[in-house]
C-alpha atoms as a PDB file:
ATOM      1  CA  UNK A   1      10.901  -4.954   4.673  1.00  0.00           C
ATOM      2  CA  UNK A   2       7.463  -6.507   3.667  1.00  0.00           C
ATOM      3  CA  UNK A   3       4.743  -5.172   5.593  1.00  0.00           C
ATOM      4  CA  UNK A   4       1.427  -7.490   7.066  1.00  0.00           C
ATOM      5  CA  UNK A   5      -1.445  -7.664   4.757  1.00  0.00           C
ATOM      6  CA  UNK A   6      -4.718  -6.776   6.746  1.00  0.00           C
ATOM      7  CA  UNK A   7      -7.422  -9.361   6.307  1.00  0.00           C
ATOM      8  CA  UNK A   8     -11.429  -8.424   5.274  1.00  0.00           C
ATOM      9  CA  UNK A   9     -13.032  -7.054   7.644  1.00  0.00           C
ATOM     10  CA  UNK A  10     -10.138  -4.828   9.138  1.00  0.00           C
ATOM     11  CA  UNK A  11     -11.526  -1.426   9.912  1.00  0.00           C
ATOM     12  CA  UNK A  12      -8.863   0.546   7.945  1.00  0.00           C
ATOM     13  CA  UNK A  13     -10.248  -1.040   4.807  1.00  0.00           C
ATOM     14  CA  UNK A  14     -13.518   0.805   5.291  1.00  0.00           C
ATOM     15  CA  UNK A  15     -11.718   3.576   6.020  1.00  0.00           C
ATOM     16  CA  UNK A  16     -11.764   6.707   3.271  1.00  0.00           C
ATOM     17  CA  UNK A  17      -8.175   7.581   2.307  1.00  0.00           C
ATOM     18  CA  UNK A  18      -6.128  10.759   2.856  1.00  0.00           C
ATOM     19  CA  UNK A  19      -4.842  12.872   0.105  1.00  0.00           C
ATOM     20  CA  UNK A  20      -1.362  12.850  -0.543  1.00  0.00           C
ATOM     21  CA  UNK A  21      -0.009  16.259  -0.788  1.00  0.00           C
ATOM     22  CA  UNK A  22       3.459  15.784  -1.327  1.00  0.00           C
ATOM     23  CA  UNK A  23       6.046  13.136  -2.056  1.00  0.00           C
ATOM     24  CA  UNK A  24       8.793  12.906   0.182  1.00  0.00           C
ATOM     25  CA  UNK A  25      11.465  10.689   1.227  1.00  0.00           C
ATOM     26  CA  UNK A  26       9.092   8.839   3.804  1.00  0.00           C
ATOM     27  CA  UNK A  27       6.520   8.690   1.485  1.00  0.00           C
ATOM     28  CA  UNK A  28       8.878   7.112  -1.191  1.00  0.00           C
ATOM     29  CA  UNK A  29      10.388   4.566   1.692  1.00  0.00           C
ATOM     30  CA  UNK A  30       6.157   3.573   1.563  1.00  0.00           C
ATOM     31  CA  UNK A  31       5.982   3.005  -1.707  1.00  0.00           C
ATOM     32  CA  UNK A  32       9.501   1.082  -1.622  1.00  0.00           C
ATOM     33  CA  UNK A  33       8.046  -1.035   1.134  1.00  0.00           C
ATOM     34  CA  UNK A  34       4.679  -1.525  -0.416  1.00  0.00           C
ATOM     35  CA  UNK A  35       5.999  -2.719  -3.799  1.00  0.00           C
ATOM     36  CA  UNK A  36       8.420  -5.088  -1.391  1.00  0.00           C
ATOM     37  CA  UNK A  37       5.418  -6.234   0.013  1.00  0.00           C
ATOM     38  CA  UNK A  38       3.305  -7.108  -3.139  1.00  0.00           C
ATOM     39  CA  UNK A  39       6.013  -8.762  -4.838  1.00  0.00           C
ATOM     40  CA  UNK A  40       6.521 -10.877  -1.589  1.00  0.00           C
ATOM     41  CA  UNK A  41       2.339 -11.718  -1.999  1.00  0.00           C
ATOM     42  CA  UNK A  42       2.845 -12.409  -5.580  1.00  0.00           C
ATOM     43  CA  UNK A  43       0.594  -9.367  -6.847  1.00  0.00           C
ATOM     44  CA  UNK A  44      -0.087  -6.735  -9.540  1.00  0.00           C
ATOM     45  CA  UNK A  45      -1.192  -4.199  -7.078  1.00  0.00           C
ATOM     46  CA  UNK A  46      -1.635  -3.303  -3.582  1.00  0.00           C
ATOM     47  CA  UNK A  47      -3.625  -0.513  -2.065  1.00  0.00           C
ATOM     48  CA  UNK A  48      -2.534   1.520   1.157  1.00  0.00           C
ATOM     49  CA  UNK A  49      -5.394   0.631   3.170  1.00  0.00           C
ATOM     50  CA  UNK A  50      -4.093  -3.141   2.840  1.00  0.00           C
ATOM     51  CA  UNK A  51      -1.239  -2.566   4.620  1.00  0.00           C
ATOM     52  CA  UNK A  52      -3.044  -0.850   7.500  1.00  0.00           C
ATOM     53  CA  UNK A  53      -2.491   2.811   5.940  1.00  0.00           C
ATOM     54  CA  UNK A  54      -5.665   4.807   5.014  1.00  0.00           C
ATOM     55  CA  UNK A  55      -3.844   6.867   2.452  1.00  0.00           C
ATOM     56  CA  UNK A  56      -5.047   7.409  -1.430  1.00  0.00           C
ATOM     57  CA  UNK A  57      -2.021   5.370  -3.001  1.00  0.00           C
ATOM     58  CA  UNK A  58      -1.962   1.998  -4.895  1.00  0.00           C
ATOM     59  CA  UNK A  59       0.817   0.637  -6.820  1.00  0.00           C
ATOM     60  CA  UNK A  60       0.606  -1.575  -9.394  1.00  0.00           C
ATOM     61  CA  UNK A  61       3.238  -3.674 -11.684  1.00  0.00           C
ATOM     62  CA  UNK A  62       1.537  -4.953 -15.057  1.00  0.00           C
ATOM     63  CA  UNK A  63       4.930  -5.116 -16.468  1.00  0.00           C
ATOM     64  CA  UNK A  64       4.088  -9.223 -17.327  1.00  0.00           C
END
């Protein structure tokens, strides 16, 4: 499921993000959906805060 891509000048992106702690299975459903979402955007990366979450997490695919 691709998630909406929050626009400058969203508060969340001013936001400071939480540490992760630990990686569980919601966590990894995030990342699933995230990297979902990027691909969808045609990107290399895509922070948490751009998807509305103000977390410490970016993922990134340089594989090209």
């Amino acid at each position: 499921m691709t998630m909406p891509i929050v626009k400058y000048g969203h508060p969340v992106l001013r936001q400071r993000g939480k540490t992760i702690d630990a990686f569980d299975a919601s966590l990894h459903r995030l990342v699933d959906e995230m990297l979902e979402t990027m691909y969808q955007a045609d990107g290399v990366g895509l922070a948490a805060q751009q998807i509305g979450k103000a977390l410490q997490l970016t993922v990134v695919d340089v594989s090209q």
